[in-house]
PDB file of N, CA and C in Angstrom:
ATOM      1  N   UNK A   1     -81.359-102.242 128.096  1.00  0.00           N
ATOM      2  CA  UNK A   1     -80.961-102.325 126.707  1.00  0.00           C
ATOM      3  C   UNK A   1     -79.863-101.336 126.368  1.00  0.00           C
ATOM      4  N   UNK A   2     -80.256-100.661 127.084  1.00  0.00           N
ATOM      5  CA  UNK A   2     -78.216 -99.195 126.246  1.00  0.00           C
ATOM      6  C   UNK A   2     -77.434 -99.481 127.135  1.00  0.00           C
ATOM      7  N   UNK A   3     -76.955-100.666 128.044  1.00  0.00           N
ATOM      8  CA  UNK A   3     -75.860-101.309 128.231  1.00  0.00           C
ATOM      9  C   UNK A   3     -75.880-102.062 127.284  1.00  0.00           C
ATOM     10  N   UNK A   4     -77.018-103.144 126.367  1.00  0.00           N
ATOM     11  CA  UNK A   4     -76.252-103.809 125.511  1.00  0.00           C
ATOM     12  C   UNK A   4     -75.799-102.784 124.209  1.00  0.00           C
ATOM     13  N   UNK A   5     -76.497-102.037 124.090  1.00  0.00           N
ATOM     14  CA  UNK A   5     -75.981-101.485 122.388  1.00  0.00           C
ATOM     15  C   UNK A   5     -75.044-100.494 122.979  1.00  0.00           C
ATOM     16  N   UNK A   6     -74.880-100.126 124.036  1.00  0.00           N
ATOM     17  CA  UNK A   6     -72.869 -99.760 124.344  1.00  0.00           C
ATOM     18  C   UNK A   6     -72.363-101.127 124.021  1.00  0.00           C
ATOM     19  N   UNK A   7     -72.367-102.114 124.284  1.00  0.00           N
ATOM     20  CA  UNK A   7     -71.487-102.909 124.197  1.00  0.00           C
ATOM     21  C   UNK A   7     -71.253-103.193 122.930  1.00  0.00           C
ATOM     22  N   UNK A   8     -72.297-103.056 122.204  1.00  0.00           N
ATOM     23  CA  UNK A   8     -72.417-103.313 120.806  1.00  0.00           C
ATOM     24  C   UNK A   8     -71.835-102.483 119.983  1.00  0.00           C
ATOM     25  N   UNK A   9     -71.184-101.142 120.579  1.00  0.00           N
ATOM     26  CA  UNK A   9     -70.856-100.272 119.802  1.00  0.00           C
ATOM     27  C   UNK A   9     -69.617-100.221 120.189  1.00  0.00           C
ATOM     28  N   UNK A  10     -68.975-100.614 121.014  1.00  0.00           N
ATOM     29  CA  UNK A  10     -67.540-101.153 121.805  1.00  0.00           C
ATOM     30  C   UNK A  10     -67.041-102.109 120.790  1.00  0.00           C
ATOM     31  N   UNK A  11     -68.130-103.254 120.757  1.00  0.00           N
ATOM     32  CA  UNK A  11     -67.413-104.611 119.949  1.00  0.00           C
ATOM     33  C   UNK A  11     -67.256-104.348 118.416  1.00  0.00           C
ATOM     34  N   UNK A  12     -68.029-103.342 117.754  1.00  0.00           N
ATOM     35  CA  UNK A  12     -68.256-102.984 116.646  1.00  0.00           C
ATOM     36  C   UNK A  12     -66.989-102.019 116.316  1.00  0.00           C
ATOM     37  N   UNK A  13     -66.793-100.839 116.999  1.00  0.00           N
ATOM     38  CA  UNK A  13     -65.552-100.114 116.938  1.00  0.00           C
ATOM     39  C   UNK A  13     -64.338-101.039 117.425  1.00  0.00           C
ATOM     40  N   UNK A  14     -64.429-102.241 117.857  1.00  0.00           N
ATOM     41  CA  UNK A  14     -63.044-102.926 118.290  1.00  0.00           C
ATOM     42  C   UNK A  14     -63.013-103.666 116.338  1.00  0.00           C
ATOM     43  N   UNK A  15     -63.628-104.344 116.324  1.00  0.00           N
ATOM     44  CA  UNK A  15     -63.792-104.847 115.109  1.00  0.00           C
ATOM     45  C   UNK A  15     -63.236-104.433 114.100  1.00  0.00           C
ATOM     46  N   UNK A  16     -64.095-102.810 113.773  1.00  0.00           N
ATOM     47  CA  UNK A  16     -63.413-101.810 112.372  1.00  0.00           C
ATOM     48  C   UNK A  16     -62.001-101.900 112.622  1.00  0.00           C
ATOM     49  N   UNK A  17     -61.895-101.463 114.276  1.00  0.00           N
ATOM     50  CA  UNK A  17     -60.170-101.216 114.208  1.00  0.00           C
ATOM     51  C   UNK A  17     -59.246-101.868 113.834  1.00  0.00           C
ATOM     52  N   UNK A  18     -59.757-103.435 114.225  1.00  0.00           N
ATOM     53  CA  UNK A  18     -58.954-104.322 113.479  1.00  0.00           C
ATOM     54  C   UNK A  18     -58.876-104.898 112.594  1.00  0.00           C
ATOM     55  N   UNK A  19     -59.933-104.729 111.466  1.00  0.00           N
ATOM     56  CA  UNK A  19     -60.187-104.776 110.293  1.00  0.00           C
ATOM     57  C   UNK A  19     -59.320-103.555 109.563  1.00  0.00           C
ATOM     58  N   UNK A  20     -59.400-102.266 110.093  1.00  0.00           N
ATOM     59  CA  UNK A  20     -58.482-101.287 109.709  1.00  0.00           C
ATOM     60  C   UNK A  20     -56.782-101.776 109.686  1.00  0.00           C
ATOM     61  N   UNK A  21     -56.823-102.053 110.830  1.00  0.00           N
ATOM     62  CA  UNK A  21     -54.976-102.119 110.993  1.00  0.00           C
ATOM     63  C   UNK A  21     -54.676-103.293 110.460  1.00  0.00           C
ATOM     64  N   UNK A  22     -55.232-104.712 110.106  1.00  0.00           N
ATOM     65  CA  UNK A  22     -55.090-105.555 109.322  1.00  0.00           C
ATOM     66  C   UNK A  22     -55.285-105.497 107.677  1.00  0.00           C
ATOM     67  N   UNK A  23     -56.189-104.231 107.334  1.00  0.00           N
ATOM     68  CA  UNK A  23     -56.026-104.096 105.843  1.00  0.00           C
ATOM     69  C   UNK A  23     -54.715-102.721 105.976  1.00  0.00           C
ATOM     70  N   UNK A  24     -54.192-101.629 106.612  1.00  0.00           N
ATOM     71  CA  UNK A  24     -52.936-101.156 106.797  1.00  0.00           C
ATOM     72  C   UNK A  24     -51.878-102.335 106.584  1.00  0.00           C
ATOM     73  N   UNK A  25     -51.852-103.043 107.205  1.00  0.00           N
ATOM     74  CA  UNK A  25     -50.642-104.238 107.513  1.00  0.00           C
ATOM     75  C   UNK A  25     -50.284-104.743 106.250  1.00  0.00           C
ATOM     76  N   UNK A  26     -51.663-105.036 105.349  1.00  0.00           N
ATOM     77  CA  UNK A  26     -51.591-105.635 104.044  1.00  0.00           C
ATOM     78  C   UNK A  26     -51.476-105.040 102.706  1.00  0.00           C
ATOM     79  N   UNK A  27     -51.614-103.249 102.641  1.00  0.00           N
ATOM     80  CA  UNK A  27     -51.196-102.683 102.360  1.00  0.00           C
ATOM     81  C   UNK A  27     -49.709-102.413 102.130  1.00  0.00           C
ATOM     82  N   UNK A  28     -49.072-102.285 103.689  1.00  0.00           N
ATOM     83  CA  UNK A  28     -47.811-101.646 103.883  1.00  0.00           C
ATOM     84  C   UNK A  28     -47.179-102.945 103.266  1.00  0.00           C
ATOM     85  N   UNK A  29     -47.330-104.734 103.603  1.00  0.00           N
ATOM     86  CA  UNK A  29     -46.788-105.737 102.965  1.00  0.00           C
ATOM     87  C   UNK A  29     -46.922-105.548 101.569  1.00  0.00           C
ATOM     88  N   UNK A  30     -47.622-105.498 100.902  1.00  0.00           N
ATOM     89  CA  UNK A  30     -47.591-104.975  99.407  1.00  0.00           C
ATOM     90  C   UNK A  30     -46.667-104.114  98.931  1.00  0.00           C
ATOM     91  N   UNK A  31     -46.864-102.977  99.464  1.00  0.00           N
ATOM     92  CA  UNK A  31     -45.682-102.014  99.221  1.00  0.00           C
ATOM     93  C   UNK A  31     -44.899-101.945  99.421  1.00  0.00           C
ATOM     94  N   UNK A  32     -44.163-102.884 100.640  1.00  0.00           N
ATOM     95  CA  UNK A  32     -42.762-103.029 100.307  1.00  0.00           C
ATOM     96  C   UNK A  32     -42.208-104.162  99.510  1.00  0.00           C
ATOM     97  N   UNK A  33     -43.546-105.014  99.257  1.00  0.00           N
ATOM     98  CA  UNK A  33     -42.883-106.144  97.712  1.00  0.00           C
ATOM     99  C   UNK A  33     -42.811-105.272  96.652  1.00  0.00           C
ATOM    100  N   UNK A  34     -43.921-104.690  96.247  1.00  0.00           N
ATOM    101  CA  UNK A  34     -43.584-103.520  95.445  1.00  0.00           C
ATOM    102  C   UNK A  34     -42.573-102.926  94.462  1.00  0.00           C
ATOM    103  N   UNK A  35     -41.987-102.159  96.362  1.00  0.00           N
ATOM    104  CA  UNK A  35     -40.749-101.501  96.114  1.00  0.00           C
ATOM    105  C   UNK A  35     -39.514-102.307  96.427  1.00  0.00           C
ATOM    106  N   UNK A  36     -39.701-103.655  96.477  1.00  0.00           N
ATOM    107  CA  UNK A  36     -38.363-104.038  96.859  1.00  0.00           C
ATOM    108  C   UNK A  36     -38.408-104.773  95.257  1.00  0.00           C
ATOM    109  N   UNK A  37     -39.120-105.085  94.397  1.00  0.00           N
ATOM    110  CA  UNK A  37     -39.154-105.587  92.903  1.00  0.00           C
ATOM    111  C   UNK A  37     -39.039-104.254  91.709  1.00  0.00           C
ATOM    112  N   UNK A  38     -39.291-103.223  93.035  1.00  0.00           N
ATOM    113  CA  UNK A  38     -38.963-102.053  91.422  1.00  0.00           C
ATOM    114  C   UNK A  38     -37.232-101.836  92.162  1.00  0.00           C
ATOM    115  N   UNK A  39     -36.953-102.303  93.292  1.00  0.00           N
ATOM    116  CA  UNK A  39     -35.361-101.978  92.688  1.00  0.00           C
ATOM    117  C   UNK A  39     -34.608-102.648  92.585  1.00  0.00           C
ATOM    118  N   UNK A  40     -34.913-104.468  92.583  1.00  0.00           N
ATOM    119  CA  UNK A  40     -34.432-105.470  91.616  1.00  0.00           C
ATOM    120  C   UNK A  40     -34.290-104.782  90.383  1.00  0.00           C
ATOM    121  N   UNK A  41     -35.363-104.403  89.711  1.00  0.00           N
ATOM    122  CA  UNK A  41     -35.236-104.503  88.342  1.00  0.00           C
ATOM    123  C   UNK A  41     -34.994-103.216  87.947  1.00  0.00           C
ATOM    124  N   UNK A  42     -34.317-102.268  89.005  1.00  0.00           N
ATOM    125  CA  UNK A  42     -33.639-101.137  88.703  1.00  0.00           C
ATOM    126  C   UNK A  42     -32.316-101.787  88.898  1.00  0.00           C
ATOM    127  N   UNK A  43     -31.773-102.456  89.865  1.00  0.00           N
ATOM    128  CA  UNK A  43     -30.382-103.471  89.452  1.00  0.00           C
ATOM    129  C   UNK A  43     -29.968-103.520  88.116  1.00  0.00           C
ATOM    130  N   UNK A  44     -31.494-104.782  87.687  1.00  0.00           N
ATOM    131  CA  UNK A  44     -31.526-105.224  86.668  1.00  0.00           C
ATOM    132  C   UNK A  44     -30.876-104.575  85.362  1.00  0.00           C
ATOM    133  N   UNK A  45     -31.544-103.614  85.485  1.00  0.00           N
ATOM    134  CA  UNK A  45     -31.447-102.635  84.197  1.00  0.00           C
ATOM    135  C   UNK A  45     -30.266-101.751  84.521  1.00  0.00           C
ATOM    136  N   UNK A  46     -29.848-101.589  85.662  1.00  0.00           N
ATOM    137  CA  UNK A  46     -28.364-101.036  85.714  1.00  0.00           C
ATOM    138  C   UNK A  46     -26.799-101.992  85.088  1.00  0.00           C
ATOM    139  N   UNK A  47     -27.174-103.104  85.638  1.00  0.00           N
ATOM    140  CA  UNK A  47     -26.623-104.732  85.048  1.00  0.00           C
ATOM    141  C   UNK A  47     -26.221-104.379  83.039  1.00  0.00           C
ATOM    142  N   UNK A  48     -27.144-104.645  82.692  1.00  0.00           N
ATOM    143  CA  UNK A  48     -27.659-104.468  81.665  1.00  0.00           C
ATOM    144  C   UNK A  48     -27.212-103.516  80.804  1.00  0.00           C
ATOM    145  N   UNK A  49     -27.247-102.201  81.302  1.00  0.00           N
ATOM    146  CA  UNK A  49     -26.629-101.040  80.719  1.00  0.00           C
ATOM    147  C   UNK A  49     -25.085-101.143  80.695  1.00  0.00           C
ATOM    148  N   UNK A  50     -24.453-101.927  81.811  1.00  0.00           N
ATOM    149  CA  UNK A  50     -23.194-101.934  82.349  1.00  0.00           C
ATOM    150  C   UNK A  50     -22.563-102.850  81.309  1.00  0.00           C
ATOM    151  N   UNK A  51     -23.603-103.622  80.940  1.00  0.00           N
ATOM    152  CA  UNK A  51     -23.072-104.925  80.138  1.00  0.00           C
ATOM    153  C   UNK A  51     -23.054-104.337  78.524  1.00  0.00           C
ATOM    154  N   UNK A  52     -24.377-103.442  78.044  1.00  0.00           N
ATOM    155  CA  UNK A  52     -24.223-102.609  76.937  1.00  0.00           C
ATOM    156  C   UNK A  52     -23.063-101.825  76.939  1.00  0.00           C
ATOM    157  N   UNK A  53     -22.624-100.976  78.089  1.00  0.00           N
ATOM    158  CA  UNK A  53     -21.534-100.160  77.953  1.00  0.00           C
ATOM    159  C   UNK A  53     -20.195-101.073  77.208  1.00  0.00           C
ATOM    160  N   UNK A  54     -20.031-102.093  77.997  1.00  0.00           N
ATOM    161  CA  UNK A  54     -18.694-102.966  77.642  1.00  0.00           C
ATOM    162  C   UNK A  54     -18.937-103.624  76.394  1.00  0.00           C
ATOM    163  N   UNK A  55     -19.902-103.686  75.914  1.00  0.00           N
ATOM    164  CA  UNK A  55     -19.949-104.529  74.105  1.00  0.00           C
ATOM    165  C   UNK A  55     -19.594-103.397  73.531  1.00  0.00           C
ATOM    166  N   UNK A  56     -20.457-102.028  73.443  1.00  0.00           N
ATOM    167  CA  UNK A  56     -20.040-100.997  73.327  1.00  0.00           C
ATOM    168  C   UNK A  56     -18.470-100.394  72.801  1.00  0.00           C
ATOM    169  N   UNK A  57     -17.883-100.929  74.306  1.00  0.00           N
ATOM    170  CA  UNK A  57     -16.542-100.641  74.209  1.00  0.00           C
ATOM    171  C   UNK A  57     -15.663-101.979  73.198  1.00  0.00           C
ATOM    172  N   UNK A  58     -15.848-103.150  73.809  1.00  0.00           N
ATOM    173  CA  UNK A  58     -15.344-104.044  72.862  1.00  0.00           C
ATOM    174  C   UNK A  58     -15.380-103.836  71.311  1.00  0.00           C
ATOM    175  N   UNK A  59     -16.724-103.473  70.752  1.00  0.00           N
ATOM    176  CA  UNK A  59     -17.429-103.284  69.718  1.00  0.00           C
ATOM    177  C   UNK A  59     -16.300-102.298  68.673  1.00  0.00           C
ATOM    178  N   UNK A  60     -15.804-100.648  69.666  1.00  0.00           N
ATOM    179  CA  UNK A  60     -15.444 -99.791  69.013  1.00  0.00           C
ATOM    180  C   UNK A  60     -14.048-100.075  69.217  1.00  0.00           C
ATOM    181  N   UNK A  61     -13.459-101.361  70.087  1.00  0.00           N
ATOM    182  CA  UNK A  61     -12.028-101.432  69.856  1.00  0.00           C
ATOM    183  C   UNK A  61     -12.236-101.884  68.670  1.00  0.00           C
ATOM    184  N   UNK A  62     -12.588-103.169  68.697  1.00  0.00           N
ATOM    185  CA  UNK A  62     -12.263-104.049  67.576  1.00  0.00           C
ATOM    186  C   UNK A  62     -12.588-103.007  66.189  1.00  0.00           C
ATOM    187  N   UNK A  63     -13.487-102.411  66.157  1.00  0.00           N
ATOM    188  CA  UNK A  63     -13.532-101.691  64.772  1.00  0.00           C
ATOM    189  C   UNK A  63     -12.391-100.591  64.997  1.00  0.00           C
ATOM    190  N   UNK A  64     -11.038 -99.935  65.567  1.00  0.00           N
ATOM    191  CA  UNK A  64     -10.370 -99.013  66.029  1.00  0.00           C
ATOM    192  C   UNK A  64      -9.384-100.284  65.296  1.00  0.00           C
ATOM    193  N   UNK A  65      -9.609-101.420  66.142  1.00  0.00           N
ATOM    194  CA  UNK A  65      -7.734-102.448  65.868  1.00  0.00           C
ATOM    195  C   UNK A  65      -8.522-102.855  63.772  1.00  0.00           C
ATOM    196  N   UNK A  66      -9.542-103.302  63.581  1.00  0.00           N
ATOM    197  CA  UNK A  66      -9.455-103.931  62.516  1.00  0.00           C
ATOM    198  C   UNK A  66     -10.213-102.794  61.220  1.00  0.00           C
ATOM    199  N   UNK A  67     -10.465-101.623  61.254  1.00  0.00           N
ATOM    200  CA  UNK A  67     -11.213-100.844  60.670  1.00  0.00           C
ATOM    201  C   UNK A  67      -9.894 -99.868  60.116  1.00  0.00           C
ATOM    202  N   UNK A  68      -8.896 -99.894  61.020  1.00  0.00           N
ATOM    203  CA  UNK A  68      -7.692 -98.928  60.915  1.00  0.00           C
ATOM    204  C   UNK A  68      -7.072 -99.201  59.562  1.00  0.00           C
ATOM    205  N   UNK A  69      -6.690-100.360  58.894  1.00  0.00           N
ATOM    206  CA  UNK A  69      -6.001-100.410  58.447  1.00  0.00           C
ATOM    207  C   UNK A  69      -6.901-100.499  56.547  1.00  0.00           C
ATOM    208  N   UNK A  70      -8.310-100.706  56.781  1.00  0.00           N
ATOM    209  CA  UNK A  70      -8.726-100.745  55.281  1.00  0.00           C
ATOM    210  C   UNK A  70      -9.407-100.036  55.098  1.00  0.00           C
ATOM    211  N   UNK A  71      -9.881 -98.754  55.572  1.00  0.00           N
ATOM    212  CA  UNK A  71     -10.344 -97.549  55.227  1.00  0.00           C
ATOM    213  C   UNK A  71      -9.858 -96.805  54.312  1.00  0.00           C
ATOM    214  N   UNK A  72      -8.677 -96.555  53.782  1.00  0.00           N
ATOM    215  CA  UNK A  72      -7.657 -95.768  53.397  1.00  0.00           C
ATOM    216  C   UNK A  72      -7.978 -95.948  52.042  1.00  0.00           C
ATOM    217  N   UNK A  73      -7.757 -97.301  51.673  1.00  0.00           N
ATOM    218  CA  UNK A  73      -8.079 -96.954  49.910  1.00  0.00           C
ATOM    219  C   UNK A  73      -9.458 -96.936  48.958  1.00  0.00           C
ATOM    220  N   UNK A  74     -10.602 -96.858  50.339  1.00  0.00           N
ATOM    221  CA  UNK A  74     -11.841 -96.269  49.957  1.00  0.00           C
ATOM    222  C   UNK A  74     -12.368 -95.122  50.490  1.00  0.00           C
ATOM    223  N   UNK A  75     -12.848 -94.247  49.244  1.00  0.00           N
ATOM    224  CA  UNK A  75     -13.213 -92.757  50.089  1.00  0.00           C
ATOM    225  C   UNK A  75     -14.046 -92.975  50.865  1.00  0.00           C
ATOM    226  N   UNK A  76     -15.032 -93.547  50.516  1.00  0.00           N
ATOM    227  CA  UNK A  76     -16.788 -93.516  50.884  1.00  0.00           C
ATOM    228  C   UNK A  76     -16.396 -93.990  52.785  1.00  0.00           C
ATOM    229  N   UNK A  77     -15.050 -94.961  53.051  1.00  0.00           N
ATOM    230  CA  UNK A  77     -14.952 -94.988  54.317  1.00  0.00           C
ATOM    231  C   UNK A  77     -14.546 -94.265  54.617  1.00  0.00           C
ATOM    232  N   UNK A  78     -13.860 -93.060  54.249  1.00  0.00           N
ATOM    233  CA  UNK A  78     -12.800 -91.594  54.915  1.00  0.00           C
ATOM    234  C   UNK A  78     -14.443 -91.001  55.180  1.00  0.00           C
ATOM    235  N   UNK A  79     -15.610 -90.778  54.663  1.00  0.00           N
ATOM    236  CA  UNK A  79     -16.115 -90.462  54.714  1.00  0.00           C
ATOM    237  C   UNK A  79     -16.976 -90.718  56.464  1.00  0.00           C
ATOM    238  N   UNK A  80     -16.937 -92.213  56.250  1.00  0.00           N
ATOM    239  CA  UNK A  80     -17.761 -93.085  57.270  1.00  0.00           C
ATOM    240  C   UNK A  80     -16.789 -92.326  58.790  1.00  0.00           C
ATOM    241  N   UNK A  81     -15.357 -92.561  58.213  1.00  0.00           N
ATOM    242  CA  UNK A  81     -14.152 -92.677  59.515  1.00  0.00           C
ATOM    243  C   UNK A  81     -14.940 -90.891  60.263  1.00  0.00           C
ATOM    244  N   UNK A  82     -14.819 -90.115  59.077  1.00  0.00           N
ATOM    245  CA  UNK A  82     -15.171 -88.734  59.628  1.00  0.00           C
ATOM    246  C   UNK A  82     -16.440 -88.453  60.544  1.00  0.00           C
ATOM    247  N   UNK A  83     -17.422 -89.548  59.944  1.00  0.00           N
ATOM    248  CA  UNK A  83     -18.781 -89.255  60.710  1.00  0.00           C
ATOM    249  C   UNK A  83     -18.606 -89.636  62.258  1.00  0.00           C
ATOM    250  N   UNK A  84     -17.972 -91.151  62.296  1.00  0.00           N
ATOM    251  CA  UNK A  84     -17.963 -91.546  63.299  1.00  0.00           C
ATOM    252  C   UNK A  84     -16.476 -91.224  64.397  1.00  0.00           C
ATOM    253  N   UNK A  85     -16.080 -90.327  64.128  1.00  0.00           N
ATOM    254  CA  UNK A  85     -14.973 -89.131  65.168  1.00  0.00           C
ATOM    255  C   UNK A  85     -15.913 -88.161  65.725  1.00  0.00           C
ATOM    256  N   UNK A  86     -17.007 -87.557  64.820  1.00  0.00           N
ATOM    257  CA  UNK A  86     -18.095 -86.781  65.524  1.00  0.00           C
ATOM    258  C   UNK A  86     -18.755 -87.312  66.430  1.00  0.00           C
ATOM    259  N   UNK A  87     -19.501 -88.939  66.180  1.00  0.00           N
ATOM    260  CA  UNK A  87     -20.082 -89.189  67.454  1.00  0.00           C
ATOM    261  C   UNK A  87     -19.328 -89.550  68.621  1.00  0.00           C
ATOM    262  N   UNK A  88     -18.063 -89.516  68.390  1.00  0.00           N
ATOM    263  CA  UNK A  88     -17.734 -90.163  70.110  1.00  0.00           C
ATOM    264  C   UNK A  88     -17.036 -89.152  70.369  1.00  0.00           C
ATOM    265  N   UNK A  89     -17.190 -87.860  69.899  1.00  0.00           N
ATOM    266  CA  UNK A  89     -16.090 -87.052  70.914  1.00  0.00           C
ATOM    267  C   UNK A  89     -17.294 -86.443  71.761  1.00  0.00           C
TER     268      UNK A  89
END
């Protein structure tokens, strides 16, 4: 009988092991979907910002080409023009 329960303790430790390295395997596959979807959507959101930057910019031409010229004979905009020289310098 303790040749069979060696064997039994052979087939039992072969078993865990590969129950081990098959839940590792499925682990490590997880984690690199994971991390390969958190830096899509770090792309993503780089995209995004890139695309905010340029409305941004469009945004403060067009108020630079069409804001220029009718400010002048209202204070309350000399006022506005002054605030907004502070935020973009």
């Amino acid at each position: 009988m303790d040749g069979h329960d060696s064997e039994d303790s052979k087939q039992s430790t072969a078993d865990m092991s590969a129950f081990v390295q098959n839940l590792l395997q499925q682990m490590q596959t997880r984690f690199q979907s994971m991390s390969d979807n958190i830096v899509t959507k770090i792309d993503e959101m780089g995209n995004r910002i890139n695309e905010l930057e340029r409305s941004i910019g469009d945004l403060r031409t067009e108020m630079g080409i069409e804001g220029s010229p009718s400010p002048a004979p209202q204070s309350k905009s000399d006022e506005d023009g002054g605030k907004q020289d502070e935020g973009s310098a």
